[in-house]
N, C-alpha and C. Protein backbone atom coordinates (compact mmCIF):
# COMPACT_ATOMS: atom_id res chain seq x y z
N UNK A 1 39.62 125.95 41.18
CA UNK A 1 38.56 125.11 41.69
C UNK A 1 39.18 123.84 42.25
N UNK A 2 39.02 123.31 43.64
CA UNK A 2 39.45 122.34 44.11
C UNK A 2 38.81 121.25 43.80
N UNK A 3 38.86 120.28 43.73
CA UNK A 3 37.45 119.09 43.39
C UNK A 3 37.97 118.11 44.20
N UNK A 4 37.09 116.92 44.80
CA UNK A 4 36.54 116.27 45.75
C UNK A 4 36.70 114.24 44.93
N UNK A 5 37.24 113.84 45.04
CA UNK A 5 37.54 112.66 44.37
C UNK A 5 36.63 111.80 45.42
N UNK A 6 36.08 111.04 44.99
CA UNK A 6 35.26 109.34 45.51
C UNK A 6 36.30 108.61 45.98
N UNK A 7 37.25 108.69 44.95
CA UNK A 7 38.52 107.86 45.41
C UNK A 7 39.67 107.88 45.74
N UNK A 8 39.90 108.02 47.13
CA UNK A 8 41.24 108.28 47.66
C UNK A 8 42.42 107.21 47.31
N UNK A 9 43.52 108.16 46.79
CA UNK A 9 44.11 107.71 46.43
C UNK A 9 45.68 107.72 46.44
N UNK A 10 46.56 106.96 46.91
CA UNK A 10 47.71 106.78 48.06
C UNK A 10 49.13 108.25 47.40
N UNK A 11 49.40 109.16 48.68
CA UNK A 11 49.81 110.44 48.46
C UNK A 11 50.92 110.12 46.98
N UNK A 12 51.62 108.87 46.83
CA UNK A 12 52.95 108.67 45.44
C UNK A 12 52.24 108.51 44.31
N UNK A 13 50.98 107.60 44.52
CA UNK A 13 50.62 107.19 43.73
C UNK A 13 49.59 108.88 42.48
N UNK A 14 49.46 109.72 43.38
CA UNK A 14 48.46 111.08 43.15
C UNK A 14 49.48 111.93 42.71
N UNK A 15 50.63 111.83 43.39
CA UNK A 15 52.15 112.56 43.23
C UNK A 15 52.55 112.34 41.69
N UNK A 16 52.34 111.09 41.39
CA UNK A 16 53.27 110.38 39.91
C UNK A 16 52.04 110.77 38.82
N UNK A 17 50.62 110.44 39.24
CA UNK A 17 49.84 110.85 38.51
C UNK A 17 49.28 112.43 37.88
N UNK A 18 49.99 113.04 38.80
CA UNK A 18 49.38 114.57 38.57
C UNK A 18 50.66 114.67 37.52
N UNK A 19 52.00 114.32 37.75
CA UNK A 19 53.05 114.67 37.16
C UNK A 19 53.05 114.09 35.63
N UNK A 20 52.02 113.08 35.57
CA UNK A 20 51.62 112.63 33.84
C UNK A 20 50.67 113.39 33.52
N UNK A 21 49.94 113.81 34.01
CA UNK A 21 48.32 114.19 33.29
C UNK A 21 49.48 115.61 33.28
N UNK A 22 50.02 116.34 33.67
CA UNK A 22 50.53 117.59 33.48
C UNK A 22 51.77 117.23 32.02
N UNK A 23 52.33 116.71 32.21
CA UNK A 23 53.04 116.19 30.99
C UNK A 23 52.25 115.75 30.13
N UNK A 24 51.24 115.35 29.70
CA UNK A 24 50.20 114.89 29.10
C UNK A 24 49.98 115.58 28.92
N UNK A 25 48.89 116.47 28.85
CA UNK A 25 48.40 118.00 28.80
C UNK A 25 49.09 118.54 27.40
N UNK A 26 50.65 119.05 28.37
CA UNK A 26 51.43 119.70 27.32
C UNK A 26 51.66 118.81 25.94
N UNK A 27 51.84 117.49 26.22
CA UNK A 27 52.31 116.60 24.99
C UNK A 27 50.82 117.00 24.04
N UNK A 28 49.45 116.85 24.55
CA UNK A 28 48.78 117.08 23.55
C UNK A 28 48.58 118.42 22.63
N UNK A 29 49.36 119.13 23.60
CA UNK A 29 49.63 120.76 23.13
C UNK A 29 50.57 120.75 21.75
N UNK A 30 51.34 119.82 22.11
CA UNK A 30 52.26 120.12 21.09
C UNK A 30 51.67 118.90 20.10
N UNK A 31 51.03 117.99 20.00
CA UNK A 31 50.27 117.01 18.97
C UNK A 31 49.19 118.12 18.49
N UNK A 32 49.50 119.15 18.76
CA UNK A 32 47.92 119.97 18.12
C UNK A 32 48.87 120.68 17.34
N UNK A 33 49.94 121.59 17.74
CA UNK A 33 50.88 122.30 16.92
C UNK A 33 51.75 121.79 15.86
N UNK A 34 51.68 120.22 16.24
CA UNK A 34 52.78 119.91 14.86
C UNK A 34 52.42 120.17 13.70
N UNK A 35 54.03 120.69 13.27
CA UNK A 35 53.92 121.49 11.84
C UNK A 35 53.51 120.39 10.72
N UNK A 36 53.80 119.35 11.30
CA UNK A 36 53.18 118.19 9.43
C UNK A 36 51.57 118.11 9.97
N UNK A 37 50.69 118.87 10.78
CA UNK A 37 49.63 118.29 10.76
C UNK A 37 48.98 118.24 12.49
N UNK A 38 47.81 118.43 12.32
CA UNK A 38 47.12 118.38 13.93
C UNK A 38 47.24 116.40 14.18
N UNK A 39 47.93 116.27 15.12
CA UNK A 39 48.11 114.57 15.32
C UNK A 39 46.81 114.09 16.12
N UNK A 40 46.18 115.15 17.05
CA UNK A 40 44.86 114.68 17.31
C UNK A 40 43.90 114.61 16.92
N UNK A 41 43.71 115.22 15.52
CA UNK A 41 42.51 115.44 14.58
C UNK A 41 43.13 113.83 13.29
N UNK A 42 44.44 113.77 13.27
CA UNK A 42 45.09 112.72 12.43
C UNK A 42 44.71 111.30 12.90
N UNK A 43 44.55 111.42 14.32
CA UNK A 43 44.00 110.10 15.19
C UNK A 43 42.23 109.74 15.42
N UNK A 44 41.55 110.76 14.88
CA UNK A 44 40.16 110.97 14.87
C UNK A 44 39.54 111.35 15.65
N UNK A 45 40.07 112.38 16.68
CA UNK A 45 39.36 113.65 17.23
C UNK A 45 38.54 114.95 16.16
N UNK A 46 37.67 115.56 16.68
CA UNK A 46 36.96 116.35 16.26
C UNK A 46 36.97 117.66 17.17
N UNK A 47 37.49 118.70 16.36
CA UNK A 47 37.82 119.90 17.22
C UNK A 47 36.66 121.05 17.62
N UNK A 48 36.33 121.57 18.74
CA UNK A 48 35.11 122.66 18.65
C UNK A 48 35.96 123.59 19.68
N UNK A 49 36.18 124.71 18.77
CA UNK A 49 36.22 125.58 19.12
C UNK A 49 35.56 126.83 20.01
N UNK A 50 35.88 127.49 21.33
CA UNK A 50 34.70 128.29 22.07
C UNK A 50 34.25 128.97 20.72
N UNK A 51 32.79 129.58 21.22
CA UNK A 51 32.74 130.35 20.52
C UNK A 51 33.16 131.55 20.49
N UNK A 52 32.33 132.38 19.22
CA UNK A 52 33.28 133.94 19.24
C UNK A 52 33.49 134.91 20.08
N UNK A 53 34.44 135.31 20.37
CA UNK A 53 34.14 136.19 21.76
C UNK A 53 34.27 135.48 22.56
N UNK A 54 34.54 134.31 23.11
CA UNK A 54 34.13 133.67 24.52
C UNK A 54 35.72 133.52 24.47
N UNK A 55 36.42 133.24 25.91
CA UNK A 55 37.83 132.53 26.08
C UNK A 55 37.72 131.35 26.44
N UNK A 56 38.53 131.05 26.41
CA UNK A 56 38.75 129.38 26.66
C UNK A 56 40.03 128.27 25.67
N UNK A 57 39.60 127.06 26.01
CA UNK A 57 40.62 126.80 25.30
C UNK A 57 39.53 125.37 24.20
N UNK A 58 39.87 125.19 23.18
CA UNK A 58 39.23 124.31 22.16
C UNK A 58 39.27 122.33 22.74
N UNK A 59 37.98 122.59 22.47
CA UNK A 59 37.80 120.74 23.25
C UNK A 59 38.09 119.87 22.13
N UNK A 60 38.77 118.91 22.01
CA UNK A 60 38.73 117.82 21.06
C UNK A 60 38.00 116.54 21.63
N UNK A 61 37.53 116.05 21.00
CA UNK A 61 36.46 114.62 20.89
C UNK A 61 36.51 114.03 19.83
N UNK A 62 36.75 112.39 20.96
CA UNK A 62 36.48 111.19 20.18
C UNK A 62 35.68 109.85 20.73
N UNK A 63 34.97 109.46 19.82
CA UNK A 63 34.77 108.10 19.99
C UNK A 63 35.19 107.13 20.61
N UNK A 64 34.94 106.08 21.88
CA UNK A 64 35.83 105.33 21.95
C UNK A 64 34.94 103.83 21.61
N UNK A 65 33.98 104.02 22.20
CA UNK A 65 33.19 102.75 21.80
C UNK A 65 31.77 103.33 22.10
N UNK A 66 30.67 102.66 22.10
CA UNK A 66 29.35 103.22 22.18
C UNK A 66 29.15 103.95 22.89
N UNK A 67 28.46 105.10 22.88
CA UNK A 67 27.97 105.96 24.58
C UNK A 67 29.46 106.32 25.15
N UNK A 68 30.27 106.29 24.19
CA UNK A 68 31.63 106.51 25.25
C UNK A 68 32.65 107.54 24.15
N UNK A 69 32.86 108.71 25.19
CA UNK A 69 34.02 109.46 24.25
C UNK A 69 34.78 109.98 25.34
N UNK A 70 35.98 110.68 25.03
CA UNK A 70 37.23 111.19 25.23
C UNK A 70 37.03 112.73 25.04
N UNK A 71 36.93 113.52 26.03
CA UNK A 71 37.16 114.80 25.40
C UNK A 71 38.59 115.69 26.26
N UNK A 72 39.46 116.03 25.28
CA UNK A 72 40.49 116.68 25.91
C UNK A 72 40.67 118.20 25.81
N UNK A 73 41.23 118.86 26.78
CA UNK A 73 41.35 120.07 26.99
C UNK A 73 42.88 120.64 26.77
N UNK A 74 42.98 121.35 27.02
CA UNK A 74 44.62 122.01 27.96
C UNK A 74 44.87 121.82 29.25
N UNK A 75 43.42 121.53 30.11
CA UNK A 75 43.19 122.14 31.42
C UNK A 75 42.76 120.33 32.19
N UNK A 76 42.33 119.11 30.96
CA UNK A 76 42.18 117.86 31.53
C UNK A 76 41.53 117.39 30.40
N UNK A 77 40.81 116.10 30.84
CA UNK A 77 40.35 114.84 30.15
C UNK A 77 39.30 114.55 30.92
N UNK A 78 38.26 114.06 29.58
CA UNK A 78 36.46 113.69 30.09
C UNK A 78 36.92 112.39 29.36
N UNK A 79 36.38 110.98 30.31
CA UNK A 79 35.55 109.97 29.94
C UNK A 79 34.83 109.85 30.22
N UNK A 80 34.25 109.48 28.88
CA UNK A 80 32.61 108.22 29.49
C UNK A 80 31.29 109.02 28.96
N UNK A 81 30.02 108.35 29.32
CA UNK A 81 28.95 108.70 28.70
C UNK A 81 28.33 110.49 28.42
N UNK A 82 28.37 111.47 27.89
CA UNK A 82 28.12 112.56 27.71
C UNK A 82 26.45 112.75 28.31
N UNK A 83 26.09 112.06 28.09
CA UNK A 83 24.90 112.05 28.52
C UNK A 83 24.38 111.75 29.75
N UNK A 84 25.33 110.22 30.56
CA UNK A 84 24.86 109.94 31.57
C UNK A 84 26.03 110.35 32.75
N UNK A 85 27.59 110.48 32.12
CA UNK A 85 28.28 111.01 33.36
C UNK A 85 29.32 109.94 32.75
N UNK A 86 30.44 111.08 33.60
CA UNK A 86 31.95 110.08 33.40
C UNK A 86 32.63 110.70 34.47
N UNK A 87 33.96 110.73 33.64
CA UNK A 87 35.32 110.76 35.00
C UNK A 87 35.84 112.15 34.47
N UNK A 88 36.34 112.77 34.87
CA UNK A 88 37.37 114.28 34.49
C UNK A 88 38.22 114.62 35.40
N UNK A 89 39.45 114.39 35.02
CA UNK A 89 40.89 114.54 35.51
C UNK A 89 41.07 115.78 35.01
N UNK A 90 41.47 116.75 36.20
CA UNK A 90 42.12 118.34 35.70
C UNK A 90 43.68 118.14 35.49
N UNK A 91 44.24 119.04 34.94
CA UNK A 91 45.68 118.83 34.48
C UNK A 91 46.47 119.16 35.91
N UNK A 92 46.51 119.67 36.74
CA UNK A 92 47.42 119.71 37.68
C UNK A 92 47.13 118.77 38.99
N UNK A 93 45.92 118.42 38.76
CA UNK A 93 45.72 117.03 40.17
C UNK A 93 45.59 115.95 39.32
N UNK A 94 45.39 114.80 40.28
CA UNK A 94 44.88 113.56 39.92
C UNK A 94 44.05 113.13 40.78
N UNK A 95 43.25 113.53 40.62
CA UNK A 95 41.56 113.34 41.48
C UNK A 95 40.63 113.20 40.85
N UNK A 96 40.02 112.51 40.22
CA UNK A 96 39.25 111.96 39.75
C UNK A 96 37.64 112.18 39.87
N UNK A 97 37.20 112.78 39.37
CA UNK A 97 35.60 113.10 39.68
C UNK A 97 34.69 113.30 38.76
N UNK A 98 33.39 113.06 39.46
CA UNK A 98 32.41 112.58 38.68
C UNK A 98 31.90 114.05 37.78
N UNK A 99 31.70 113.65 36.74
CA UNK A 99 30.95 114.72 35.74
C UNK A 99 29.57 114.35 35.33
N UNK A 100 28.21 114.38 35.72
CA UNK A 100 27.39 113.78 35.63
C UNK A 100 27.11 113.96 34.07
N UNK A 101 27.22 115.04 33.79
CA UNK A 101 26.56 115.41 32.23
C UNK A 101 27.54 116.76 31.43
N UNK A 102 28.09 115.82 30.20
CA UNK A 102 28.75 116.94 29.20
C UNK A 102 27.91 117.00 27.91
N UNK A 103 27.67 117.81 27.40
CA UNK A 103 26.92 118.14 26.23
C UNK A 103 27.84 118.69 24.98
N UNK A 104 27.87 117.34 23.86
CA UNK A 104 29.18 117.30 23.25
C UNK A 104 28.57 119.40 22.55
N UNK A 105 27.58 119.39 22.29
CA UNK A 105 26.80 120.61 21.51
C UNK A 105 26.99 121.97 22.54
N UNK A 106 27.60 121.51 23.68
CA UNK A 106 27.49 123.37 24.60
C UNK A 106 28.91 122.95 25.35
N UNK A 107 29.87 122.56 25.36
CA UNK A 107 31.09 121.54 26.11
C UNK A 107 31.90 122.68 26.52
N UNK A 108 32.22 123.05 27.58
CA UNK A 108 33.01 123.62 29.22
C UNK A 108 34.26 124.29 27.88
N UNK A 109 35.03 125.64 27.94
CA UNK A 109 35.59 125.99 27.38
C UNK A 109 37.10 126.36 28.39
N UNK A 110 36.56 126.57 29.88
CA UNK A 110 37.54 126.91 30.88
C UNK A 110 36.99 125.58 31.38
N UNK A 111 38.10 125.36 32.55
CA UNK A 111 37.70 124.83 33.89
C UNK A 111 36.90 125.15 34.88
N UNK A 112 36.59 126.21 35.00
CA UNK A 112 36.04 126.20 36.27
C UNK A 112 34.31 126.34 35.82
N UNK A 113 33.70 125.93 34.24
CA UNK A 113 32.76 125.79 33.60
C UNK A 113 32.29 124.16 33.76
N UNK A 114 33.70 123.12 34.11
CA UNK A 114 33.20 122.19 34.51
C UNK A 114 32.65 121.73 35.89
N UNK A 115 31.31 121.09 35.99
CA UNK A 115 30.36 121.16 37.49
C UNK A 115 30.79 119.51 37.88
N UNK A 116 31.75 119.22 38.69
CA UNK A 116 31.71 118.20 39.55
C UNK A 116 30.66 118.09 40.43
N UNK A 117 30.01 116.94 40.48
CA UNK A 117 28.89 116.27 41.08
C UNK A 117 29.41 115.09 42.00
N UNK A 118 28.35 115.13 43.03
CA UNK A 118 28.54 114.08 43.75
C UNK A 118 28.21 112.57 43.41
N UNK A 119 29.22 111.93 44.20
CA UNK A 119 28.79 110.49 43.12
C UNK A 119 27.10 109.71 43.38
N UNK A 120 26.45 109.82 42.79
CA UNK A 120 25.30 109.15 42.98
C UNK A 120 25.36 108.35 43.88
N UNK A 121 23.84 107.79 44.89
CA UNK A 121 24.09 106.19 45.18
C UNK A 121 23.56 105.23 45.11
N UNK A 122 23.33 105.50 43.91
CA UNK A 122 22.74 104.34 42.80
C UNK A 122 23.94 102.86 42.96
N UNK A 123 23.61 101.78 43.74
CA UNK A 123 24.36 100.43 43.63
C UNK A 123 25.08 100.30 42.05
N UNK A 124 26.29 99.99 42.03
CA UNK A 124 27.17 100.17 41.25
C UNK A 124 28.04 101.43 40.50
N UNK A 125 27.65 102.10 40.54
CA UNK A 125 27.91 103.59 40.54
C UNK A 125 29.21 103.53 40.55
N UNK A 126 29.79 103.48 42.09
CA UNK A 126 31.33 103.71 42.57
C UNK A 126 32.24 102.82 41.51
N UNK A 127 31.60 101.38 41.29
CA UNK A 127 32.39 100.83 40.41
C UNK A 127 32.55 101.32 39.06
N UNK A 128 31.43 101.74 38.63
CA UNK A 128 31.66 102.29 36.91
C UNK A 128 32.32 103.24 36.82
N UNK A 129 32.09 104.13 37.68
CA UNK A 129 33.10 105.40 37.81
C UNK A 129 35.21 105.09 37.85
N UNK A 130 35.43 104.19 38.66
CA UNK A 130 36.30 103.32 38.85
C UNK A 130 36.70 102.59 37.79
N UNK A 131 35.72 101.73 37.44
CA UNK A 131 36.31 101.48 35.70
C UNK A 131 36.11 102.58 34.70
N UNK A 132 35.46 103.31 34.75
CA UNK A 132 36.11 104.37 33.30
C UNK A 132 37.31 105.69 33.82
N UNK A 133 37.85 105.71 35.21
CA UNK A 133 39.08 106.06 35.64
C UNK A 133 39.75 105.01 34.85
N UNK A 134 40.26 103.90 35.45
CA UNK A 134 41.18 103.46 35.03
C UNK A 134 40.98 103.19 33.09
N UNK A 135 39.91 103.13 33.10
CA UNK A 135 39.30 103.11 31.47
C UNK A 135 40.53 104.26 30.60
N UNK A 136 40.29 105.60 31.56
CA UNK A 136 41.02 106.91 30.77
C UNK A 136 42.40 106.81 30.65
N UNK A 137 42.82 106.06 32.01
CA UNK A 137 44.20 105.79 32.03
C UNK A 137 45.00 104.96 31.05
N UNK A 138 44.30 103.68 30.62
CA UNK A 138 44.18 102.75 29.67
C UNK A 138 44.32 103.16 28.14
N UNK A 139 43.37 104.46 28.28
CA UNK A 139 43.31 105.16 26.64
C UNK A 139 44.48 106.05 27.08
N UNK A 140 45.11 106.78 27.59
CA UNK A 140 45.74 107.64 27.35
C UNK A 140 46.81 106.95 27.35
N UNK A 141 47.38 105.49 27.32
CA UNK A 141 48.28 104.67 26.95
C UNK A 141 48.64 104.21 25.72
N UNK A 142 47.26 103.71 25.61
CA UNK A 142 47.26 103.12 24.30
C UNK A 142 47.37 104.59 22.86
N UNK A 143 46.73 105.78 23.70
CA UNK A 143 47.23 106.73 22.41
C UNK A 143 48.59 106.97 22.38
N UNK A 144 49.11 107.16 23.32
CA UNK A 144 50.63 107.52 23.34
C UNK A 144 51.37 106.48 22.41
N UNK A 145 50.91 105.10 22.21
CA UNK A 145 51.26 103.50 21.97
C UNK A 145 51.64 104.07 20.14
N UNK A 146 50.32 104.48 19.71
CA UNK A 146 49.43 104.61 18.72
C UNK A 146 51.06 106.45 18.15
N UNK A 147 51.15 107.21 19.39
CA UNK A 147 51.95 108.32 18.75
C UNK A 147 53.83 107.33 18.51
N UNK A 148 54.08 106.71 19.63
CA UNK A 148 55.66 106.54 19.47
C UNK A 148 55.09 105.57 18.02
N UNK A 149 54.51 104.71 17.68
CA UNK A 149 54.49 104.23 16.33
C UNK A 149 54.24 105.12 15.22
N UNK A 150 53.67 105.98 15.29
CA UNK A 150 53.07 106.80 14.13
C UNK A 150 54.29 107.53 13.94
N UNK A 151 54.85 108.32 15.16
CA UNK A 151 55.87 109.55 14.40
C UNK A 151 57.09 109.12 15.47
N UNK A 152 57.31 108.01 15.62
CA UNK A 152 58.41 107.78 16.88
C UNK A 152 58.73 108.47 17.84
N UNK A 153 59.52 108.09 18.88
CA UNK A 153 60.46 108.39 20.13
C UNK A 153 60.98 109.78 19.85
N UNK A 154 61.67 110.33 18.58
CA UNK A 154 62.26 111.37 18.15
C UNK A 154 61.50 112.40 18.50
N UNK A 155 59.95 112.42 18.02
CA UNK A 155 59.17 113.31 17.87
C UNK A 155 58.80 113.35 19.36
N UNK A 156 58.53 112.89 20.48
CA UNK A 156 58.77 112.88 21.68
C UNK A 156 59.23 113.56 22.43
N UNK A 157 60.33 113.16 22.13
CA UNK A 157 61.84 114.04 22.42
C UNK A 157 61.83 115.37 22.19
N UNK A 158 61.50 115.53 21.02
CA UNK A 158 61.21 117.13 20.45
C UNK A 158 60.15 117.99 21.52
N UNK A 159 59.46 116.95 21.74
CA UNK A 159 58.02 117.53 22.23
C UNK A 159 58.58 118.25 23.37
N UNK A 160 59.25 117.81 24.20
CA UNK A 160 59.66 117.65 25.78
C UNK A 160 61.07 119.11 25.42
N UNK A 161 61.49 118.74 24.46
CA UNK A 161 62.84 119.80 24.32
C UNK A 161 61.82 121.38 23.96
N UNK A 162 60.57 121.20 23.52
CA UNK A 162 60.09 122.65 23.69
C UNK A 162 59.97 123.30 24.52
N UNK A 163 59.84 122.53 25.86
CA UNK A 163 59.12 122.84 26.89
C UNK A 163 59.97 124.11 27.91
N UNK A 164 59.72 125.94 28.41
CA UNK A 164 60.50 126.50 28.27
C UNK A 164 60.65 126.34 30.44
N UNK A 165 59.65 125.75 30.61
CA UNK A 165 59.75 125.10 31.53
C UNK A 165 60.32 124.05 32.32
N UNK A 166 61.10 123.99 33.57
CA UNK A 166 61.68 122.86 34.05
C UNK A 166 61.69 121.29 33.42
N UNK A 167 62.42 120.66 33.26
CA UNK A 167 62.22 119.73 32.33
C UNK A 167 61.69 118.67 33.28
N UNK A 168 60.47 118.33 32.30
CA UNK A 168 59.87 116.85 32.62
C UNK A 168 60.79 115.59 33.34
N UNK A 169 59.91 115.26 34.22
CA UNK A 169 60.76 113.99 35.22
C UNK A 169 60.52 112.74 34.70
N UNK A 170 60.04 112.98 33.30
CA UNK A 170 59.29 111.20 33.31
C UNK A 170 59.97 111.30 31.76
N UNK A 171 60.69 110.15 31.23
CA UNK A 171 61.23 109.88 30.03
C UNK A 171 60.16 109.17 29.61
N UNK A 172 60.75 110.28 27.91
CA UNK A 172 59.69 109.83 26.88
C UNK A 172 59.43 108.13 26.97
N UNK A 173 60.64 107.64 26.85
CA UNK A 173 60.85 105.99 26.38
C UNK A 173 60.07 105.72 27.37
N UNK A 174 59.53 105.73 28.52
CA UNK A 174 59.12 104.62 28.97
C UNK A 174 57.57 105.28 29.53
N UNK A 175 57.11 106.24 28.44
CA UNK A 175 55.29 107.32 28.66
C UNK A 175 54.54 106.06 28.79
N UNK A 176 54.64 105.33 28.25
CA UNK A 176 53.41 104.03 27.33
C UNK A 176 53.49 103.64 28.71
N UNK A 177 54.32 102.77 28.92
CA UNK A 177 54.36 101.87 30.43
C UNK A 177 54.24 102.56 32.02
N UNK A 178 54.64 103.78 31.97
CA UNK A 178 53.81 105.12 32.87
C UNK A 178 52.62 104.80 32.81
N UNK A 179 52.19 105.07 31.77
CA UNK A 179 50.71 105.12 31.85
C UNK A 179 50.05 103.87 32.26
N UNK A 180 51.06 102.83 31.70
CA UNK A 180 50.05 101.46 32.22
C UNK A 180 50.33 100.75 33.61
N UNK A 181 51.19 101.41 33.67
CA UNK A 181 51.82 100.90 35.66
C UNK A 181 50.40 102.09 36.42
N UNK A 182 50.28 102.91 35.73
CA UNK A 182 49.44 103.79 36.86
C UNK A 182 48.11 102.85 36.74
N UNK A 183 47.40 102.65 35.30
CA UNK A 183 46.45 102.43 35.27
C UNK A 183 46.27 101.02 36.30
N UNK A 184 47.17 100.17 36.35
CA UNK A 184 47.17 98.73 36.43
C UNK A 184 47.12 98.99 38.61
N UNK A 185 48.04 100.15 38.75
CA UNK A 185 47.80 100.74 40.25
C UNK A 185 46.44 100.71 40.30
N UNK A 186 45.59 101.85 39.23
CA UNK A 186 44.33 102.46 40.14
C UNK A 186 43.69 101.46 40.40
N UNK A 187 43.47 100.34 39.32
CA UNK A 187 42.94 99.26 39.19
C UNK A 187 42.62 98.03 40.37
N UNK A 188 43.20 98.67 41.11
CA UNK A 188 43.77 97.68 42.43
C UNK A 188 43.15 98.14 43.94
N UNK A 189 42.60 99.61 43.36
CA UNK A 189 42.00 100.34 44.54
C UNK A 189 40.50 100.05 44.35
N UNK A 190 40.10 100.20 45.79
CA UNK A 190 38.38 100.23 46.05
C UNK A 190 38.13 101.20 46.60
């Protein structure tokens, strides 16, 4: 499924970003497999599994502040209101688009279950959408912040040495500040 971003966004800057949310992805793959413990359920995610019979892959959700959660996939990341609409980044682009409505009780098990919507044009709109982009970018910093303290750089390292795939272009040591050079980029766009 191709999806349609509100916000264009400069070809290095989409280039560097697809290449985290894809490294990202996997890092949360392996924060779900660690053997001392699920690190995303340890951080206060809540796991739902498809149901029986169905394929897909298991959504985790969290809280971030009122009306506002995080839900991660294999396949991307939901912010923002479940009810009224947020942002959802797929794991191999960085395009940004609107999700008008996730229902934490029936929640997308594949990708191509999630329905990108057009952005409303309701006055202010473009901006909220815009701040809970860079909003996601922001959290997916500060969790990474939250992992090199909890189980250090080592465990990092490990993460990236599983991988049976070409090795990652982006060093662990400097994920946190990746993430916040991008966010502090999108931040800058209209």
């Amino acid at each position: 499924m191709t999806t349609r971003s509100w916000l264009t966004l400069p070809p290095r800057l989409k280039q560097r970003g697809a290449e985290l949310m894809h490294f990202q992805c996997w890092l949360w793959g392996c924060d779900i497999r660690r053997p001392e413990g699920n690190l995303l359920l340890e951080y206060g995610f809540s796991r739902q599994r498809p149901p029986a019979g169905a394929a897909g892959s298991s959504a985790y959700l969290a809280s971030c502040a009122p009306d506002t959660v995080v839900v991660l996939w294999g396949f991307g990341a939901f912010y923002g209101d479940p009810t009224q609409g947020g942002v959802y980044l797929k794991r191999y682009e960085f395009s940004p688009v609107v999700v008008t409505r996730l229902t934490p009780q029936r929640l997308p098990w594949l990708p191509d279950q999630i329905r990108p919507s057009a952005l409303p044009d309701e006055p202010g709109i473009r901006q909220q959408m815009h701040r809970q982009f860079v909003a996601l970018l922001a959290w997916i910093a500060h969790y990474e912040m939250w992992v090199r303290e909890t189980c250090g750089l080592d465990y990092r390292r490990q993460c990236t040495a599983e991988s049976t795939k070409p090795a990652f272009r982006i060093p662990v040591e400097r994920l946190v500040e990746e993430w916040q050079q991008l966010a502090q980029r999108s931040a800058l766009l209209s």
